[in-house]
N, C-alpha and C. Protein backbone atom coordinates (compact mmCIF):
# COMPACT_ATOMS: atom_id res chain seq x y z
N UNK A 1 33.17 239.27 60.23
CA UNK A 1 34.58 239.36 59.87
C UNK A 1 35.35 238.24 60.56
N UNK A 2 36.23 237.36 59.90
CA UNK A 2 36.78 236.62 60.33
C UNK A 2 38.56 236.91 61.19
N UNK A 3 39.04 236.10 61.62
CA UNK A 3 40.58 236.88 62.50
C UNK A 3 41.16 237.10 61.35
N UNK A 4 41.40 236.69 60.36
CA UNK A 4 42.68 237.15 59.20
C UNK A 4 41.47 238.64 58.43
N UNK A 5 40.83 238.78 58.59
CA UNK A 5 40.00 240.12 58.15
C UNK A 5 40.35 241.37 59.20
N UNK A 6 40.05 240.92 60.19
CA UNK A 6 40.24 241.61 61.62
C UNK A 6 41.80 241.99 61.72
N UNK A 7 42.25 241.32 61.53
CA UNK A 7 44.15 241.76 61.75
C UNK A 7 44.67 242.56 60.62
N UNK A 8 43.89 241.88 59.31
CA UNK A 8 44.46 242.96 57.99
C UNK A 8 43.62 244.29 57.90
N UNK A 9 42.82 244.39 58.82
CA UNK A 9 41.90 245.70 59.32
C UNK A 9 42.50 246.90 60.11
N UNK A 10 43.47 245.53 61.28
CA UNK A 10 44.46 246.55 61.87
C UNK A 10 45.43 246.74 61.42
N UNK A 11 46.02 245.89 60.80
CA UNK A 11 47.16 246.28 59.87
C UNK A 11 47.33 247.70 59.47
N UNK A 12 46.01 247.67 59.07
CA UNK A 12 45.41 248.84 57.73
C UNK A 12 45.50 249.83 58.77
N UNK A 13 44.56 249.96 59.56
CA UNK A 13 44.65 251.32 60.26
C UNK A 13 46.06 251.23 60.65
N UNK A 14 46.78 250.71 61.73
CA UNK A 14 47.82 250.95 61.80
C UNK A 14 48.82 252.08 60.67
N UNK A 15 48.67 251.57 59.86
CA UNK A 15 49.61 252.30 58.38
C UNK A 15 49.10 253.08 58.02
N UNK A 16 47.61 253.36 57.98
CA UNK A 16 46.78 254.99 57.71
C UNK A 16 46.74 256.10 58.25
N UNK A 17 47.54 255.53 59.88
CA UNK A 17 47.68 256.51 60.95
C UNK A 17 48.60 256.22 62.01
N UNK A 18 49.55 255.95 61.20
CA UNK A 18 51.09 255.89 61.45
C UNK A 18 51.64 257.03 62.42
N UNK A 19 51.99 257.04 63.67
CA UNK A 19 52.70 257.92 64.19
C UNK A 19 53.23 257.21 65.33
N UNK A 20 53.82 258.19 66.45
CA UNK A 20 54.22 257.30 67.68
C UNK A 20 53.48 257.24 68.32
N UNK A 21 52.63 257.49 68.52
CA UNK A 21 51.53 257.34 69.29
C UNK A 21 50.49 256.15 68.88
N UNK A 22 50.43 255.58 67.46
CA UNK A 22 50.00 254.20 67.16
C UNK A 22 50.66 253.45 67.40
N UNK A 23 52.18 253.59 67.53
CA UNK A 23 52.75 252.10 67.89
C UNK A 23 52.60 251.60 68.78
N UNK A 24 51.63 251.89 69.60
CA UNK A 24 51.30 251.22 70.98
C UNK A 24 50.36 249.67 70.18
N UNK A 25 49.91 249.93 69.14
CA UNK A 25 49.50 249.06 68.38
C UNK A 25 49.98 247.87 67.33
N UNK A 26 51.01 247.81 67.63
CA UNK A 26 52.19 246.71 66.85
C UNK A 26 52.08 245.80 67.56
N UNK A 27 51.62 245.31 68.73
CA UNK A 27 51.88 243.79 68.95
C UNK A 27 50.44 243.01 68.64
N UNK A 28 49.53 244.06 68.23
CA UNK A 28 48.03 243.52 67.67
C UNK A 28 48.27 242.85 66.08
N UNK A 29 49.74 243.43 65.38
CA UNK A 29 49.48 243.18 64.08
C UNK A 29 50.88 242.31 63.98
N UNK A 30 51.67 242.24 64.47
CA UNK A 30 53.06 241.59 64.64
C UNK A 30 53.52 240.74 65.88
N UNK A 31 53.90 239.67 65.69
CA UNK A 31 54.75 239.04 66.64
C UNK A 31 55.62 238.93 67.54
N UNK A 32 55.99 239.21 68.67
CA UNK A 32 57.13 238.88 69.33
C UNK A 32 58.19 239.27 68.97
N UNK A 33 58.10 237.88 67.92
CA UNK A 33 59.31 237.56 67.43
C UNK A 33 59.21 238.04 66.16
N UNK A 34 58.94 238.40 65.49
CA UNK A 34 59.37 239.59 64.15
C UNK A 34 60.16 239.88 63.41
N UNK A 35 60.30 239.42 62.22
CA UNK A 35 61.74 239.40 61.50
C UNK A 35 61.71 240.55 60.33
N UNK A 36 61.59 241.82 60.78
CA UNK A 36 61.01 242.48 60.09
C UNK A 36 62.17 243.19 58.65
N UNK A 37 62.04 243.32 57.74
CA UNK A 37 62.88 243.60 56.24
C UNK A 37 62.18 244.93 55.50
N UNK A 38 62.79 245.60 55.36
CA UNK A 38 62.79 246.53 54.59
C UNK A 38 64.00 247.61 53.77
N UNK A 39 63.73 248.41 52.83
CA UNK A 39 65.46 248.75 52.42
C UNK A 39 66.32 248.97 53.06
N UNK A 40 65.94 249.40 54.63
CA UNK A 40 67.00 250.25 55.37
C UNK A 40 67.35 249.24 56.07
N UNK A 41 67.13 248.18 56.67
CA UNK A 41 68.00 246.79 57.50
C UNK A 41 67.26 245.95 57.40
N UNK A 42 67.43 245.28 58.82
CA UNK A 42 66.36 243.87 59.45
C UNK A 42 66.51 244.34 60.90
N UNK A 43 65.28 244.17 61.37
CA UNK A 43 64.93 244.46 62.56
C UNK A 43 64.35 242.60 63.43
N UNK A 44 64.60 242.07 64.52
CA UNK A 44 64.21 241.02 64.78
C UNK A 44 63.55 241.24 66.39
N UNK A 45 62.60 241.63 66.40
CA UNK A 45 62.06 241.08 67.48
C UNK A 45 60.91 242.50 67.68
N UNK A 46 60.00 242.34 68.50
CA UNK A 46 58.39 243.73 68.24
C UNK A 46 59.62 244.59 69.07
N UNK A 47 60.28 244.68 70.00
CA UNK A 47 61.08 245.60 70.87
C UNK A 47 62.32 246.31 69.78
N UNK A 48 62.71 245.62 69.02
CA UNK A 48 63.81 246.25 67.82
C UNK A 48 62.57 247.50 66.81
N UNK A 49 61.37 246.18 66.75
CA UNK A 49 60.65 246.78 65.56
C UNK A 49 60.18 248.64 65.98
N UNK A 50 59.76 248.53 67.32
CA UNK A 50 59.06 249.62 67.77
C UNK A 50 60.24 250.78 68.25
N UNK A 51 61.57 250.04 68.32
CA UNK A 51 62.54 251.12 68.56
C UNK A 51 62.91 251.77 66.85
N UNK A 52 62.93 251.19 66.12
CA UNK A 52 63.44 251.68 64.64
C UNK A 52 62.24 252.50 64.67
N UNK A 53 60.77 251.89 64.48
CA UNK A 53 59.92 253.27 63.98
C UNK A 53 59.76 254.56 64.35
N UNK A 54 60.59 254.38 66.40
CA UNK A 54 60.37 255.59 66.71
C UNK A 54 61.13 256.86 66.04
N UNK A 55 62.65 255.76 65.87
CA UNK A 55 63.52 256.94 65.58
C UNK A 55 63.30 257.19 63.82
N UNK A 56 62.94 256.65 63.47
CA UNK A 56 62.15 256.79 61.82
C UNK A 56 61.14 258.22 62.10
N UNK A 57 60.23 257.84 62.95
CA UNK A 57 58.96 258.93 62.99
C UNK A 57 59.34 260.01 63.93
N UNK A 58 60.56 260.28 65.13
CA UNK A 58 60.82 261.08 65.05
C UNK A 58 61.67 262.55 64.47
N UNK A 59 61.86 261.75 63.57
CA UNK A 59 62.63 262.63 62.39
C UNK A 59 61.81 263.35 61.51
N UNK A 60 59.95 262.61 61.48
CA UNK A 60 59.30 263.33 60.09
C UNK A 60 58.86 264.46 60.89
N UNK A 61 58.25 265.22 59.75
CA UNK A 61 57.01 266.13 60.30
C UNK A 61 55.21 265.54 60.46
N UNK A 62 55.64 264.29 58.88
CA UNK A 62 54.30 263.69 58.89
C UNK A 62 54.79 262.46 58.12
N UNK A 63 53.98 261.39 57.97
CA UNK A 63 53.88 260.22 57.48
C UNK A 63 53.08 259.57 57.38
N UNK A 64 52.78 259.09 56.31
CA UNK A 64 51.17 258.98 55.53
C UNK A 64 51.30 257.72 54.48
N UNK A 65 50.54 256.77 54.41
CA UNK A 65 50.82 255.71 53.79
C UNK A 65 49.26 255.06 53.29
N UNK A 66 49.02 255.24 52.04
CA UNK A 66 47.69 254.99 51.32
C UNK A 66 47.94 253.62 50.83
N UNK A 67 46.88 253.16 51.50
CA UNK A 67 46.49 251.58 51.33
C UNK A 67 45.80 251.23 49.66
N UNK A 68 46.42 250.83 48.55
CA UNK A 68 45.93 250.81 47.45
C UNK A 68 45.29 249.23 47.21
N UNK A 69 46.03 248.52 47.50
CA UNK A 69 45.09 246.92 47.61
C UNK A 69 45.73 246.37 48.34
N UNK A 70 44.38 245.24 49.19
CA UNK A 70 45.07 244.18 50.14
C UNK A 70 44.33 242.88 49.30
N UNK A 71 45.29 241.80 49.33
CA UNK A 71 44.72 240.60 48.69
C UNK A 71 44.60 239.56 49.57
N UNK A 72 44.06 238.74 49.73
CA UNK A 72 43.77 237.57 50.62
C UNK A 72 44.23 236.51 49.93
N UNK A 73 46.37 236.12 50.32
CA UNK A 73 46.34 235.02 49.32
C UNK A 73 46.17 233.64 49.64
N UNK A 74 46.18 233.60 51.36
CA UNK A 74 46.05 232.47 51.71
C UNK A 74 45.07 232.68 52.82
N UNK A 75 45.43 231.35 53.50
CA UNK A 75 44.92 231.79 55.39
C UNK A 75 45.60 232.50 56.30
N UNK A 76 47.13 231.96 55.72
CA UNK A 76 48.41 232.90 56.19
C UNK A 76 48.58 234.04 56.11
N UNK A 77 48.75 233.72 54.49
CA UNK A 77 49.34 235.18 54.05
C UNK A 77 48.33 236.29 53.21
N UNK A 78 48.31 237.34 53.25
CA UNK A 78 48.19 238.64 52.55
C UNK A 78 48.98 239.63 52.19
N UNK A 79 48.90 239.91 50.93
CA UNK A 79 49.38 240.83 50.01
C UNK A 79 48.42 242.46 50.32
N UNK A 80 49.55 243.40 50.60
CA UNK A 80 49.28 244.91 50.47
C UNK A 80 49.99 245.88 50.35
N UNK A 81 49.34 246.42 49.39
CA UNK A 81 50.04 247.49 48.51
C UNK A 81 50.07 248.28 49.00
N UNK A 82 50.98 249.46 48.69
CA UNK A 82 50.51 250.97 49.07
C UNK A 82 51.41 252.00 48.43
C-alpha cells in the first residue's frame, strides 16, 4: 500500500467509526492548517476542526457514515462518497 492508500484507509476508518473518541485521529488524516467546508460553516485550523465535531457528536446518540466509493483522482486528490 502506498501513503495516498494508507491515509484514504484512515480517512475511511475514521468516518466508519466516527465518535469522540476517534477524533484523537484527525491529525493522521488532516492538516494543521485545515480549511474545512461543509453546509453548516468553515472551520480553519485541526483545533477549530476537532472542537466543531465534538459539539456535533455530542448532541447524537449515534453517527454512522457508509463509505460507498473512494476514487483515486490524482496523487493529491481523492474523491469519496458516502
Amino acid at each position: 500500500m502506498d501513503s495516498r492508500e494508507i491515509l484514504l484507509a484512515r480517512f475511511s476508518h475514521l468516518y466508519a467509526s466516527l465518535d469522540e473518541s476517534s477524533l484523537t485521529l484527525l491529525p493522521e488524516v488532516y492538516h494543521r492548517e485545515i480549511h474545512f467546508i461543509d453546509p453548516v460553516g468553515e472551520h480553519r485550523g485541526l483545533s477549530a476542526l476537532d472542537t466543531y465535531f465534538r459539539k456535533l457528536l455530542g448532541n447524537l446518540n449515534s453517527c454512522c457514515f457508509i463509505l460507498t466509493e473512494v476514487q483515486h483522482t490524482t496523487h493529491q486528490e481523492a474523491s469519496i462518497c458516502w
